[in-house]
Protein backbone atom coordinates (compact mmCIF):
# COMPACT_ATOMS: atom_id res chain seq x y z
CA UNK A 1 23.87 16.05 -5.86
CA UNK A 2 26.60 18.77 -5.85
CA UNK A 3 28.69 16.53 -8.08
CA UNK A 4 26.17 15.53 -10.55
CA UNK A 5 25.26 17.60 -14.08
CA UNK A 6 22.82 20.54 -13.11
CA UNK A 7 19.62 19.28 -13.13
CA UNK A 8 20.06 16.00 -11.94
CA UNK A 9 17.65 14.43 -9.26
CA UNK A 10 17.15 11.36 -6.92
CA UNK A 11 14.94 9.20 -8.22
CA UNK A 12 13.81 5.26 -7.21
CA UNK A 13 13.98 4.40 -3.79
CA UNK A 14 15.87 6.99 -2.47
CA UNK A 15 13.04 9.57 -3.80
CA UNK A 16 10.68 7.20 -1.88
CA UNK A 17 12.60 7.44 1.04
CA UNK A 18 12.81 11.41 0.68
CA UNK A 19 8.47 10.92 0.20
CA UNK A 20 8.33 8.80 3.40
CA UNK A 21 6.32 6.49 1.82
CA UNK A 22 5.27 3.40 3.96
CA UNK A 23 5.56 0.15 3.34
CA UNK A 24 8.79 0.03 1.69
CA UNK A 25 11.27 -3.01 1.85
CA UNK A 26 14.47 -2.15 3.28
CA UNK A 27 16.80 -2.11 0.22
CA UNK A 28 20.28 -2.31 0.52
CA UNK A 29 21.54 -0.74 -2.79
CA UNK A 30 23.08 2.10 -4.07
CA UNK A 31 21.32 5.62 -4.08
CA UNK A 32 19.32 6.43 -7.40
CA UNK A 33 19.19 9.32 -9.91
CA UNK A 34 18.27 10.53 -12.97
CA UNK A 35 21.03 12.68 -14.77
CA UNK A 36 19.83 14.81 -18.18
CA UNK A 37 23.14 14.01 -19.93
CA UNK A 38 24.61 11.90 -22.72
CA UNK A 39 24.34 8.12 -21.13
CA UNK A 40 27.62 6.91 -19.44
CA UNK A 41 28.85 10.87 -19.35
CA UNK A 42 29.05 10.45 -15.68
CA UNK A 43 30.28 8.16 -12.95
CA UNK A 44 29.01 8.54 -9.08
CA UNK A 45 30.42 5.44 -6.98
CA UNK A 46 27.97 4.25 -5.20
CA UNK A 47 25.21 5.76 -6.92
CA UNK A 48 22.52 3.79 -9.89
CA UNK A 49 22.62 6.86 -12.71
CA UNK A 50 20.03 6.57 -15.32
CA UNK A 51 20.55 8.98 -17.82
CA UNK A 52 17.18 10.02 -19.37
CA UNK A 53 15.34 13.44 -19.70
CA UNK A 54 12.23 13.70 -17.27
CA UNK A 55 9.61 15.82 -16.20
CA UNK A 56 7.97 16.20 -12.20
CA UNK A 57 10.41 17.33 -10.36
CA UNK A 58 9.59 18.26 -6.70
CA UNK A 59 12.09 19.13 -3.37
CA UNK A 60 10.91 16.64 -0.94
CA UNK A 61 12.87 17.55 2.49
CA UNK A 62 14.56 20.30 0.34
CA UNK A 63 16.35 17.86 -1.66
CA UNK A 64 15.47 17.95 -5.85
CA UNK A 65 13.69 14.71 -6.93
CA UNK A 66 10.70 12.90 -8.98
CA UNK A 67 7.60 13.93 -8.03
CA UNK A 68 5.52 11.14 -6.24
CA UNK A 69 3.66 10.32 -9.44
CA UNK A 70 6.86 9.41 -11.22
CA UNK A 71 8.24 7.43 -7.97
CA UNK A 72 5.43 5.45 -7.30
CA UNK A 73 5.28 4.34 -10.94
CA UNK A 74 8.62 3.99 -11.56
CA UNK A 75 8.88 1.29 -8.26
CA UNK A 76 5.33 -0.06 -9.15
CA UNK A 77 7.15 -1.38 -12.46
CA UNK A 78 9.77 -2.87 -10.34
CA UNK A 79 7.78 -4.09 -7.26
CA UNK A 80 5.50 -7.63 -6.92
CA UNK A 81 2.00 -6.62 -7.49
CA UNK A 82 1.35 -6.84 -3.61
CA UNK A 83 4.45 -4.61 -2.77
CA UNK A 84 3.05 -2.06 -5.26
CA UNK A 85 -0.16 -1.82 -3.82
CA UNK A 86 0.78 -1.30 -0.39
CA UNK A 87 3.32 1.58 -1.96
CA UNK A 88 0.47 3.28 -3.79
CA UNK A 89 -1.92 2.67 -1.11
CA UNK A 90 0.43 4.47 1.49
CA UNK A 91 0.59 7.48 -0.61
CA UNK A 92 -3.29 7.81 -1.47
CA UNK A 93 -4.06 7.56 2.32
CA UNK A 94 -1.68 11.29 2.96
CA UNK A 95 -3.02 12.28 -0.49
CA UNK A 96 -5.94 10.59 -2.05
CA UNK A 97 -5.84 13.20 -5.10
CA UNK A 98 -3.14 11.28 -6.41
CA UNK A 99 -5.19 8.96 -8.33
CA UNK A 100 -5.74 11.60 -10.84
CA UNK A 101 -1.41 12.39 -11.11
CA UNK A 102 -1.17 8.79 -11.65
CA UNK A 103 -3.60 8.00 -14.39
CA UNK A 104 -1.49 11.02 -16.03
CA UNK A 105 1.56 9.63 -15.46
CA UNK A 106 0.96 6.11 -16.42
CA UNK A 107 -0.07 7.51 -19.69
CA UNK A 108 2.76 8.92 -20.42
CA UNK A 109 4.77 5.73 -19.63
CA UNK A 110 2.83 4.09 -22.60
CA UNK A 111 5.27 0.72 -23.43
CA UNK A 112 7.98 0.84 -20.80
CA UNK A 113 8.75 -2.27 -19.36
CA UNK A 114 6.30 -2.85 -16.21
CA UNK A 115 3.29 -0.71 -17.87
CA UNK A 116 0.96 -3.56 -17.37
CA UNK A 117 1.65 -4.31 -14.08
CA UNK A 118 1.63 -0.76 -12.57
CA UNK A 119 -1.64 -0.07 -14.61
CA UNK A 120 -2.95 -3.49 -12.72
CA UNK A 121 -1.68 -1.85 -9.27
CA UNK A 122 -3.30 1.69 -10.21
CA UNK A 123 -6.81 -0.09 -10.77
CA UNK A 124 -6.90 -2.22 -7.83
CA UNK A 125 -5.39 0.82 -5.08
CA UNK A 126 -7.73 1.88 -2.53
CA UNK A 127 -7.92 4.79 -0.25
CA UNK A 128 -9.91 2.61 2.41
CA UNK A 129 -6.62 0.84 3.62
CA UNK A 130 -5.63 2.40 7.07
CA UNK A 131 -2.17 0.13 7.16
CA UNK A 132 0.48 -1.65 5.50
CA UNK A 133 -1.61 -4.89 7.09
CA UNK A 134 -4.81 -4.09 5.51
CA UNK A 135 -3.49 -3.30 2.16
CA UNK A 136 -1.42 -6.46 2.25
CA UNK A 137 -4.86 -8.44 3.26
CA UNK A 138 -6.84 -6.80 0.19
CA UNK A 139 -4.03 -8.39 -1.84
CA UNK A 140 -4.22 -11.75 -0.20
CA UNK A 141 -8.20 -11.66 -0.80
CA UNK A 142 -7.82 -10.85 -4.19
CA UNK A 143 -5.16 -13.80 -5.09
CA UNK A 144 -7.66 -16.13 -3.96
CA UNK A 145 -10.14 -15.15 -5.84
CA UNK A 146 -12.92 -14.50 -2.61
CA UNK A 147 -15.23 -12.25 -2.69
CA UNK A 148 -14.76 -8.31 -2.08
CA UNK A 149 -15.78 -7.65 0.97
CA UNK A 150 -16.63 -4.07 2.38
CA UNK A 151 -13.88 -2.07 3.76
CA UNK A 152 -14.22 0.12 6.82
CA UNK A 153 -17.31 -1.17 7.15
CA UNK A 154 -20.07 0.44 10.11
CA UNK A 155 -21.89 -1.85 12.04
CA UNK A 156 -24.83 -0.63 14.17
CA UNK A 157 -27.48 -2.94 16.64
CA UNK A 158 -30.74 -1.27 17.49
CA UNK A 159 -30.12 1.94 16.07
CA UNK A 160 -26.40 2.78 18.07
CA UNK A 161 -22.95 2.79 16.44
CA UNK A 162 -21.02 -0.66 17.48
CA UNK A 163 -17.84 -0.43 15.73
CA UNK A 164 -16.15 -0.06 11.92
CA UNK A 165 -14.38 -3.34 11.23
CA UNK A 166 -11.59 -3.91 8.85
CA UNK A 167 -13.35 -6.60 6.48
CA UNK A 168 -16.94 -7.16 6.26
CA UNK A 169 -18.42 -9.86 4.01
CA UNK A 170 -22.41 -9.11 4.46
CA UNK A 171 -24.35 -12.51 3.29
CA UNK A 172 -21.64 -14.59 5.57
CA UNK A 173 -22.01 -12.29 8.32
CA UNK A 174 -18.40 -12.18 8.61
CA UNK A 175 -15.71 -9.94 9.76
CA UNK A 176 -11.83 -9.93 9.76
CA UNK A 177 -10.26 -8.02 11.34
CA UNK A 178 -6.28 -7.16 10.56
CA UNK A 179 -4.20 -5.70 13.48
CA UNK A 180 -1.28 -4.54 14.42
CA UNK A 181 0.49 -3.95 18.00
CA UNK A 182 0.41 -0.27 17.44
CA UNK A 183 -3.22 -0.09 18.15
CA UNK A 184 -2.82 -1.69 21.80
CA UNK A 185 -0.72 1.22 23.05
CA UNK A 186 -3.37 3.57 24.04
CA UNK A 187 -4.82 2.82 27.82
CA UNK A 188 -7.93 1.04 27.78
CA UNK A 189 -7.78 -0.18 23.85
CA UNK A 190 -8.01 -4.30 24.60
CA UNK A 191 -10.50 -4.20 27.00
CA UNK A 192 -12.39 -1.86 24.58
CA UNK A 193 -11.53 -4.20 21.66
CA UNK A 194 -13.06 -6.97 23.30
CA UNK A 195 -16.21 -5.22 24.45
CA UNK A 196 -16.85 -4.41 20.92
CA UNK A 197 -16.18 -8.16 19.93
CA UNK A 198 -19.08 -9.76 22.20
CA UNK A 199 -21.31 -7.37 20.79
CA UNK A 200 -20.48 -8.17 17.28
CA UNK A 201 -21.06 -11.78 18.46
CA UNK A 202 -23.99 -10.99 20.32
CA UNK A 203 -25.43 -9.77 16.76
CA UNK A 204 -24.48 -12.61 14.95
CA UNK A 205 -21.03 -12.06 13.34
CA UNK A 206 -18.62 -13.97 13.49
CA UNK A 207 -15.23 -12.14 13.97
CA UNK A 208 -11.72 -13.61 13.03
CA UNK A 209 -8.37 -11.47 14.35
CA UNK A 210 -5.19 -11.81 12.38
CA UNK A 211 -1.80 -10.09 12.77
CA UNK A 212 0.66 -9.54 10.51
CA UNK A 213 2.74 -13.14 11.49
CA UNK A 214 -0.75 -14.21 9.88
CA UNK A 215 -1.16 -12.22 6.45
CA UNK A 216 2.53 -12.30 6.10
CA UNK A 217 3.94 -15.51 7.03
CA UNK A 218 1.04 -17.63 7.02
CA UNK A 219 -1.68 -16.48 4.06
CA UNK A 220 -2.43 -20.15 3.14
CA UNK A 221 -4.14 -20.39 7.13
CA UNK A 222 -5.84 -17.38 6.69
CA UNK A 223 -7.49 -17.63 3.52
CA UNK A 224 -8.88 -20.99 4.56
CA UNK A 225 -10.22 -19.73 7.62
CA UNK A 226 -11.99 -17.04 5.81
CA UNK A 227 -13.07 -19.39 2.98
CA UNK A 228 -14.35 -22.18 5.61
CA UNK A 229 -16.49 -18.70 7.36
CA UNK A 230 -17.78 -17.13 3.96
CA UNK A 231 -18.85 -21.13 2.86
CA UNK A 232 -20.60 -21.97 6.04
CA UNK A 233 -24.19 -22.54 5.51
């Protein structure tokens, strides 16, 4: 930054990285940033200059940089549909208010290349999504075409709270739910998990667990064990 035109900030993946936004591929690349100067007027080795003027600039851990509107749009143009979602989706669950920014901001992208597909990624975003997992799971439901289910979704029997599932589809009875190894730390939290399981059973759900090696590696399993459960007469 110290040898870069005044004004100049980091921009791309390295202001995502300076965000902390979850979710993000590890990207080996150069580091990103906008420069307001005449294009090619500077060289950084190492570095991806774009030279554009911008607007939304914030000092995320003190260093000068988009504002998290402009990053997540600017990746969201660059990213798979699923990749963007679980970007935007990270940064509404620290700061649903957001939404609102990024309407704004997407207008004033207009024809840029990637418009369509960030305005697609905008749309679909959720704040329900507690994880990476989930938000990658909402994708996966969507791609084949089954029906929404509820998200975060309380389930009581005989008047007392039983548990709030991941992925509830109502008429099928069904819930999925996505976890990940993170949620086993705490003393206590399997044999709790599978307390709450029999009683979901006991009222007639049926409950399907995947993990990530699932959603990730293997969606072509899970989506027909969900379609087989939601098809079930």
């Amino acid at each position: 930054m110290l040898v870069l035109p005044t004004g100049s900030v980091a921009a791309g993946y390295t202001a995502a990285r300076l965000w902390r936004f979850d979710g993000l591929l590890l990207i080996e690349g150069p580091l990103e940033f906008l420069v307001p100067a005449p294009a090619g007027s500077v060289r950084l080795v190492g570095s991806d200059l774009r030279f554009e003027t911008f607007t939304g600039v914030d000092l995320p851990d003190g260093v000068p940089a988009t504002s998290q509107p402009r990053t997540l749009v600017d990746l969201a143009a660059r990213l798979t549909f699923a990749d963007g979602v679980v970007l935007v989706e990270s940064a509404l669950r620290r700061d649903p208010t957001l939404r609102t920014a990024l309407t704004y901001e997407l207008a004033r992208r207009r024809s840029r290349r990637g418009t369509a597909t960030v305005r697609d990624v905008v749309a679909f975003a959720d704040v329900l999504s507690e994880s990476v997992l989930e938000s990658r799971a909402r994708v996966l439901w969507r791609d084949a075409a089954l029906p929404a289910p509820r998200q975060q979704a309380t389930i009581r029997g005989n008047g007392r709270f039983i548990a709030r599932v991941d992925f509830l589809w109502e008429v099928s009875r069904l819930i999925v739910e996505v976890d990940g190894l993170a949620k086993y730390k705490e003393p206590g939290a399997l044999r709790d998990e599978k307390r709450r399981q029999n009683e979901l059973v006991a009222l007639g759900y049926t409950v399907l667990r995947f993990a990530w090696a699932d959603v990730v590696g293997r969606p072509d399993h899970v989506v027909a064990q969900v379609k087989l459960m939601i098809n079930k007469e």
